[in-house]
N, C-alpha and C. Protein backbone atom coordinates (compact mmCIF):
# COMPACT_ATOMS: atom_id res chain seq x y z
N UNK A 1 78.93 59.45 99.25
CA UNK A 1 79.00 60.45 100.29
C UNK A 1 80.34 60.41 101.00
N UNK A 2 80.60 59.27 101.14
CA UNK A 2 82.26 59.05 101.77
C UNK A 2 83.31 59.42 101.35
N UNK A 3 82.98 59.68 99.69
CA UNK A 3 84.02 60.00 99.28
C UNK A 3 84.13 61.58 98.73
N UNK A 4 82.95 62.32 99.04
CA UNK A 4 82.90 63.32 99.26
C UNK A 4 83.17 64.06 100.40
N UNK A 5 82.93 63.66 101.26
CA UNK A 5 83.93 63.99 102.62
C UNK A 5 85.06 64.02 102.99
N UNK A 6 85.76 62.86 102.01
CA UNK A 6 86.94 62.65 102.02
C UNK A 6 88.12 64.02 101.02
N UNK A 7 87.07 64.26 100.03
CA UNK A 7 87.82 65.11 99.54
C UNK A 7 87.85 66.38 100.15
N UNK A 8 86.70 66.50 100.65
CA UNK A 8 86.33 68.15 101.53
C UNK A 8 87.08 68.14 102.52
N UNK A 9 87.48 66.91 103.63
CA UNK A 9 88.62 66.67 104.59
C UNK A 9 89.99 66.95 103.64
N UNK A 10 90.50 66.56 103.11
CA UNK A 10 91.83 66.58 102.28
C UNK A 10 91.73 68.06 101.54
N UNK A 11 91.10 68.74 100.84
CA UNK A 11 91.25 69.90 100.53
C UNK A 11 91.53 70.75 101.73
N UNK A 12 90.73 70.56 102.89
CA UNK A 12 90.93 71.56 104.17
C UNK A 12 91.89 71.24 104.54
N UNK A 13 92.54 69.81 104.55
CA UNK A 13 94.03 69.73 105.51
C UNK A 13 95.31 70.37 104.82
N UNK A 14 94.82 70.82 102.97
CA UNK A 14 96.37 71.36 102.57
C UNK A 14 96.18 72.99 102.21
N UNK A 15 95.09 73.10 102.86
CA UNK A 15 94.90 75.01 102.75
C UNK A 15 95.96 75.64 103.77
N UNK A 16 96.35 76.38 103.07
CA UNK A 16 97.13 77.22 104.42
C UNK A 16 96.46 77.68 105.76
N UNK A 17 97.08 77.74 106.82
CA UNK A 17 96.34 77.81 108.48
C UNK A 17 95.83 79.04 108.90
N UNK A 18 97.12 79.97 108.08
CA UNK A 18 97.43 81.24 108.44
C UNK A 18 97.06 82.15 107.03
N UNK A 19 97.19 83.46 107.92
CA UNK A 19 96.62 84.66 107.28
C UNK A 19 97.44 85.82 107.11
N UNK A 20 98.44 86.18 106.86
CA UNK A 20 99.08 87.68 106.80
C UNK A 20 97.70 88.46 106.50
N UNK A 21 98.56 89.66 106.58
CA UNK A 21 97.65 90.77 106.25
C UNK A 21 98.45 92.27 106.87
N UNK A 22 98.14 93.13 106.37
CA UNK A 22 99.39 94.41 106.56
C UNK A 22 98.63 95.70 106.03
N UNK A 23 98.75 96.42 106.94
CA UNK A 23 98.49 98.04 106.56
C UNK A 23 99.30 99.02 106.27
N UNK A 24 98.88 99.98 105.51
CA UNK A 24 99.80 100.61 104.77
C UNK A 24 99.73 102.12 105.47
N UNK A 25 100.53 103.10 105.84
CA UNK A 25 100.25 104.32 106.27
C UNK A 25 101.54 104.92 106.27
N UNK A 26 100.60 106.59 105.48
CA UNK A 26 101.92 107.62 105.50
C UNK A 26 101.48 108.48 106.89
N UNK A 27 102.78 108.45 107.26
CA UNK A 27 102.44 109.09 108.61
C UNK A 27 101.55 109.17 109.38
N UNK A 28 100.65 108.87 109.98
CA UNK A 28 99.61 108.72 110.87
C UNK A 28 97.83 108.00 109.76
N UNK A 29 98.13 108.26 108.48
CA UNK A 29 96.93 107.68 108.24
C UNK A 29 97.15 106.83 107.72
N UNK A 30 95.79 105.71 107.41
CA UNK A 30 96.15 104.42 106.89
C UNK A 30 95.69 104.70 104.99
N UNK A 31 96.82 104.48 103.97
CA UNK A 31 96.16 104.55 102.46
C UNK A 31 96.00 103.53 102.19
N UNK A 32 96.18 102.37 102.67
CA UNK A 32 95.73 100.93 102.24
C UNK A 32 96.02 99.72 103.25
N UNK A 33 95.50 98.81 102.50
CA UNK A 33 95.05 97.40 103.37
C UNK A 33 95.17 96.58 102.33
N UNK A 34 95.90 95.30 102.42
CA UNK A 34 96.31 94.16 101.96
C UNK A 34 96.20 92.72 102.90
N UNK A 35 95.69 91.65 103.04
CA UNK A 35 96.33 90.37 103.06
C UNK A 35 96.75 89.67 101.67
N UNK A 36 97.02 88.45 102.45
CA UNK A 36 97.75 87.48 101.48
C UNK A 36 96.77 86.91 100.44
N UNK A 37 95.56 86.64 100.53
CA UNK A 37 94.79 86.37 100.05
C UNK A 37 94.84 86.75 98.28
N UNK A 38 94.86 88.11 98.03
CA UNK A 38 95.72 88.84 97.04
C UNK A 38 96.41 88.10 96.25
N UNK A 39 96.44 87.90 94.97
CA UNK A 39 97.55 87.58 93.99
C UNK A 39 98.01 88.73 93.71
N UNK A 40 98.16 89.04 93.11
CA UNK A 40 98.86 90.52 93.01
C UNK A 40 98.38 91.71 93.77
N UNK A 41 99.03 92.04 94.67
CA UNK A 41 98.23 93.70 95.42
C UNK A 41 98.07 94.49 94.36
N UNK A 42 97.17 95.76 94.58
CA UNK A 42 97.05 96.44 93.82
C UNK A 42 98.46 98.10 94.13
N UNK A 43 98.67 98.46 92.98
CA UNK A 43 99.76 99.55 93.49
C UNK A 43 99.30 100.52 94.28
N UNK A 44 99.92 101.35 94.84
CA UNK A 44 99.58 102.32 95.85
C UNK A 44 100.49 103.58 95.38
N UNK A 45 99.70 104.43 94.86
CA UNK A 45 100.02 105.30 93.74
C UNK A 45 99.99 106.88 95.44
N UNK A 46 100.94 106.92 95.46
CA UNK A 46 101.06 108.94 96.19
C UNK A 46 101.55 109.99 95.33
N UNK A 47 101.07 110.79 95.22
CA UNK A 47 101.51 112.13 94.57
C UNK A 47 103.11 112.84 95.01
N UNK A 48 104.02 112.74 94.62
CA UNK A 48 105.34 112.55 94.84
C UNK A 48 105.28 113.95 95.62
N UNK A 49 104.66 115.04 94.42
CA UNK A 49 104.25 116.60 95.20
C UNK A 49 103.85 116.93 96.62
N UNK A 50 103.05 115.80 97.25
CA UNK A 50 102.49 115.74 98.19
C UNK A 50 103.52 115.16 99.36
N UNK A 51 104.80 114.32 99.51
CA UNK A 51 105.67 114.16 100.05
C UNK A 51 106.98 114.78 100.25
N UNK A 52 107.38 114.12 101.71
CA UNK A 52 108.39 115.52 101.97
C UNK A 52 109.10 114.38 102.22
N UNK A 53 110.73 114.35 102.51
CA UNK A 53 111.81 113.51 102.81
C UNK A 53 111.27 113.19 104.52
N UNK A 54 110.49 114.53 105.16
CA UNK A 54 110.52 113.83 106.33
C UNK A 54 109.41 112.75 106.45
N UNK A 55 108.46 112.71 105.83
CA UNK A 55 107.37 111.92 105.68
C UNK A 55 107.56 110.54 106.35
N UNK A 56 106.79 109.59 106.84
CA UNK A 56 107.11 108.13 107.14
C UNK A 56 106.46 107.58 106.08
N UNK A 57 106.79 106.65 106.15
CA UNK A 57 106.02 105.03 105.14
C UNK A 57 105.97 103.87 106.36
N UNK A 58 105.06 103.91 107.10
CA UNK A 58 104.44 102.85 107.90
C UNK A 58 104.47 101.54 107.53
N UNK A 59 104.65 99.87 107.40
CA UNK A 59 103.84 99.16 107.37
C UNK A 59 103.40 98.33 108.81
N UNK A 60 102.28 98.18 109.26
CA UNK A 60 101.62 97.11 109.94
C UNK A 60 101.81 95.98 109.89
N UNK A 61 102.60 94.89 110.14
CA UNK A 61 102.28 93.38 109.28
C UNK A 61 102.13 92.32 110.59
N UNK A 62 100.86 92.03 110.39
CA UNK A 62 100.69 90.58 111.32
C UNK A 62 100.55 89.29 110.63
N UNK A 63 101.03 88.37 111.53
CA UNK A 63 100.18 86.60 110.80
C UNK A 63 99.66 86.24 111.86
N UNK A 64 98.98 85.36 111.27
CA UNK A 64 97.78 84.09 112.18
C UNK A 64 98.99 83.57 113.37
N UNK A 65 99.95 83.44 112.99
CA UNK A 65 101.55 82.45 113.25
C UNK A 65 102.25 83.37 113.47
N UNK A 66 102.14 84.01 114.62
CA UNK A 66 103.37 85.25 115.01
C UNK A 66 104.40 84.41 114.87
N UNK A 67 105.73 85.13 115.15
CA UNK A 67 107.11 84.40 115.36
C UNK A 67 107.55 85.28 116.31
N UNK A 68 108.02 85.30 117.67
CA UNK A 68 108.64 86.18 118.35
C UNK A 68 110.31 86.64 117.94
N UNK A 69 110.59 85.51 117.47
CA UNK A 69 112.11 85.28 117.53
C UNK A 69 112.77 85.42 116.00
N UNK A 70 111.96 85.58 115.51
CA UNK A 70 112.67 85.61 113.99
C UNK A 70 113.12 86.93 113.73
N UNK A 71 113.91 87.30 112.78
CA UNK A 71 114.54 88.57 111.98
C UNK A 71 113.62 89.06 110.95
N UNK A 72 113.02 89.85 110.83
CA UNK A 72 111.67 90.10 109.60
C UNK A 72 112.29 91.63 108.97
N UNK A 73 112.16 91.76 107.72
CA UNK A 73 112.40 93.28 107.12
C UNK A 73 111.39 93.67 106.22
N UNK A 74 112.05 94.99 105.57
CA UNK A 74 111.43 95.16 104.89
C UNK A 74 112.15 96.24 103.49
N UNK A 75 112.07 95.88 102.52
CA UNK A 75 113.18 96.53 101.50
C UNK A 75 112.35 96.84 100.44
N UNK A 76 113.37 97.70 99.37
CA UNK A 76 111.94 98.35 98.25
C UNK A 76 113.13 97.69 97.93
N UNK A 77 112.83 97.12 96.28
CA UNK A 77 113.51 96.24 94.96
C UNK A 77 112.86 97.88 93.93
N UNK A 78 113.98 97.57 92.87
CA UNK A 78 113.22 98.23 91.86
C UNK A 78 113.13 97.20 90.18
N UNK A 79 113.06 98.36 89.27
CA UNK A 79 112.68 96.85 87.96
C UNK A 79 114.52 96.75 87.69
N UNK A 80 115.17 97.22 88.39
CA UNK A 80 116.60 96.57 87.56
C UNK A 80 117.04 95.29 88.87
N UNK A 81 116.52 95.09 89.58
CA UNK A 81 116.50 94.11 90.74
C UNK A 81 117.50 95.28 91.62
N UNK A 82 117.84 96.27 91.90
CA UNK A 82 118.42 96.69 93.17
C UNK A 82 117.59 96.84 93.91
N UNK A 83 118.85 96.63 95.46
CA UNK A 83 117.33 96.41 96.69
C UNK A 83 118.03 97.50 97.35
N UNK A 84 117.05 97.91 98.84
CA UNK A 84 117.79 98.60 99.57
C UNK A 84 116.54 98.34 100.99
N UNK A 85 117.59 97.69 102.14
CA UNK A 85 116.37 97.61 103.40
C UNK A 85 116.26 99.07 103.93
N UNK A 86 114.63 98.88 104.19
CA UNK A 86 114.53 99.94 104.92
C UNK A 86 114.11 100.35 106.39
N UNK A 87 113.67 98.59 106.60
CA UNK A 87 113.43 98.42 108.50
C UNK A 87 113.77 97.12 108.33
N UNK A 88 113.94 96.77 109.66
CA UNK A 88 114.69 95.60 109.95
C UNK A 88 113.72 95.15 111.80
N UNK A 89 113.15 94.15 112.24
CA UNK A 89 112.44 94.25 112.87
C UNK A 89 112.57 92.82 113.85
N UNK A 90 112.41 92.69 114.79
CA UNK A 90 112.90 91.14 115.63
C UNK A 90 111.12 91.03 115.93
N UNK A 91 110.80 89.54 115.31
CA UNK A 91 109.60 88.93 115.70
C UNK A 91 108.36 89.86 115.37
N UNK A 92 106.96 89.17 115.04
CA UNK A 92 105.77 89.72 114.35
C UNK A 92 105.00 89.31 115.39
N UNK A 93 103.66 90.19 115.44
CA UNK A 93 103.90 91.12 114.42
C UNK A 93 104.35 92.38 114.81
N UNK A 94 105.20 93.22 113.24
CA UNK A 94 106.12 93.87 113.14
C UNK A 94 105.08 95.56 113.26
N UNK A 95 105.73 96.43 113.11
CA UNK A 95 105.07 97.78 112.71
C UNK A 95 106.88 98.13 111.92
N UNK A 96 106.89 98.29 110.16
CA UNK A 96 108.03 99.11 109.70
C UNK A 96 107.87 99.92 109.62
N UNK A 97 109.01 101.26 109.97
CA UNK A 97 108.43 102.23 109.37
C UNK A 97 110.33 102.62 108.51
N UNK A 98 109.72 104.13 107.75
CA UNK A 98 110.95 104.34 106.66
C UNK A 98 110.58 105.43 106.61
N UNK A 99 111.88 106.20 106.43
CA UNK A 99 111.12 107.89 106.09
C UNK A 99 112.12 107.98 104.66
N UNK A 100 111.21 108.83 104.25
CA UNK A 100 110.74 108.77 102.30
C UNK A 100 112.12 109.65 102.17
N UNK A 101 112.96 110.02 102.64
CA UNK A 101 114.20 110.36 102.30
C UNK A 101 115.33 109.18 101.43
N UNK A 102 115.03 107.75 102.21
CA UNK A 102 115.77 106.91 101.20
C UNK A 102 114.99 106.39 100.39
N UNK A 103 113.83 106.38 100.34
CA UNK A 103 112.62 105.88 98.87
C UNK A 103 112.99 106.86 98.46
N UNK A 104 112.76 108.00 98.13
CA UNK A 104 113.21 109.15 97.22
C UNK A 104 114.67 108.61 96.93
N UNK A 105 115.64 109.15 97.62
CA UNK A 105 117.22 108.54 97.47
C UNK A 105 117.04 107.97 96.23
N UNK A 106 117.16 106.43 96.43
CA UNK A 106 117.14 105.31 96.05
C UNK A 106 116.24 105.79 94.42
N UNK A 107 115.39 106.25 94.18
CA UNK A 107 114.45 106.23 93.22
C UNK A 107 114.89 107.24 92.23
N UNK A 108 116.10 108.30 92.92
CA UNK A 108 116.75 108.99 92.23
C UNK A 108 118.02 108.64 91.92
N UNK A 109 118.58 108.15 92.44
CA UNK A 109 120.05 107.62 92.19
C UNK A 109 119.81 106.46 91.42
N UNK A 110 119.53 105.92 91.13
CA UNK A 110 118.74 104.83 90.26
C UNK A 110 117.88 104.84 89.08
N UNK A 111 117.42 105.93 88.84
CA UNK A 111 116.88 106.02 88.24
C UNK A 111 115.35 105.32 87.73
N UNK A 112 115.16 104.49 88.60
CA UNK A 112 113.82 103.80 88.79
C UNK A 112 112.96 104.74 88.78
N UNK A 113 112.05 103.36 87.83
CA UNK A 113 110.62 104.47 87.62
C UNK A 113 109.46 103.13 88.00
N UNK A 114 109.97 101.95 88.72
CA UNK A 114 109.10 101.42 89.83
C UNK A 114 109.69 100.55 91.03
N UNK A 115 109.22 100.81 91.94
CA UNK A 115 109.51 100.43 93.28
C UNK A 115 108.66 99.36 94.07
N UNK A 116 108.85 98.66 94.37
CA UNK A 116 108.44 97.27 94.86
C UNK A 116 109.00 97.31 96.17
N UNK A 117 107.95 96.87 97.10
CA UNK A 117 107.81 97.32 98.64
C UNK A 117 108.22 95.54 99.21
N UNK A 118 108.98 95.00 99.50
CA UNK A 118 108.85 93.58 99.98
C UNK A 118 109.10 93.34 101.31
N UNK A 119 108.23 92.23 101.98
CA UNK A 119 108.31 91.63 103.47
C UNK A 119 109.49 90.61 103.32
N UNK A 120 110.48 90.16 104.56
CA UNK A 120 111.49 89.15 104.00
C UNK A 120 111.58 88.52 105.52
N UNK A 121 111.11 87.28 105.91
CA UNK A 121 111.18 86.57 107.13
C UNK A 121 112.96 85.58 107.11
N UNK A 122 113.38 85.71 105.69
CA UNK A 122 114.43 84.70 105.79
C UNK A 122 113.84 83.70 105.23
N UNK A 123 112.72 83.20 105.37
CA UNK A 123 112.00 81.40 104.55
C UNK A 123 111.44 82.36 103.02
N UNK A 124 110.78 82.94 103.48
CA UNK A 124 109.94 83.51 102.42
C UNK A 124 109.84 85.28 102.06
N UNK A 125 109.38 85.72 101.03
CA UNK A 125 109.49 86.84 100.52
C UNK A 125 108.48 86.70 99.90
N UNK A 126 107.46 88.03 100.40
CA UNK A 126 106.04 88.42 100.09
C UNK A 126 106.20 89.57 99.52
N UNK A 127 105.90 89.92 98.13
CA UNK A 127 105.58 90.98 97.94
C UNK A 127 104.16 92.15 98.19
N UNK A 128 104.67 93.18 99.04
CA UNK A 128 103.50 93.77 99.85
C UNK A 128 102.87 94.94 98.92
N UNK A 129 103.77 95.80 97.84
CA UNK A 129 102.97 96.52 97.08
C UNK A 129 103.54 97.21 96.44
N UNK A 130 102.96 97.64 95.01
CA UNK A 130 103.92 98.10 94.35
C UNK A 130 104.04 100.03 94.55
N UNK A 131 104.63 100.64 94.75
CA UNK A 131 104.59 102.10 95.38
C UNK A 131 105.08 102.94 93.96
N UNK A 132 104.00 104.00 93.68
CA UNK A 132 104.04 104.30 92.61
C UNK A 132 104.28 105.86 92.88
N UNK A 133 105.42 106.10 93.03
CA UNK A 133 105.13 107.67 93.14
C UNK A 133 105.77 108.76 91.82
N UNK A 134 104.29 109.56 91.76
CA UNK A 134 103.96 110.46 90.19
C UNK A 134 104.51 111.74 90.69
């Protein structure tokens, strides 16, 4: 029994504490919901037809472990590794937002045909979702 406790103590002390988690919204509504929990998010597919340059791209992002003071962003990568930030934010949690004039941009001048949405605190880089627009 002791040493079953012992392991159930030691598994709980090297779980992570904290929780991200982040919402997704074009302009006033929410199209998705993610935490970290997630190994791979699932993509978040918009109808390209359905967007205008003025459009926003929202994200929400909180942790368990705010940081007031840190530098947090947020940049789309595509598959040839070019990046481009598109909010830039002091301390979490953050609200980014981006209007779909430089996701478009970027997706045309480039020629990318996928776009990768990433969180960047400076320690670490979370990928938040892959943005699929048809």
């Amino acid at each position: 029994m002791l040493l079953i406790g012992f392991c159930l103590t030691g598994a709980a002390n090297t779980m992570a504490d904290t929780t991200d988690y982040w919402q997704v919204y074009v302009n006033k509504k929410v199209v998705a919901r993610y935490d970290e929990g997630l190994l791979a998010p699932a993509p978040l597919t918009l109808a390209k037809k359905n967007i205008t340059a003025i459009d926003t791209l929202k994200v929400r992002y909180v942790a368990d472990a705010p940081c007031h003071d840190c530098l947090v962003s947020m940049y789309v990568e595509d598959e040839h590794g070019l990046r481009a930030t598109l909010s830039v934010m002091q301390g979490l949690p953050a609200v980014f937002k981006a209007s779909f004039r430089p996701l478009l941009s970027f997706q045309r001048l480039n020629f990318s045909k996928q776009l990768y949405i990433w969180y960047n605190d400076g320690k670490r880089k979370r990928l938040l979702f892959e943005l699929k627009l048809k």
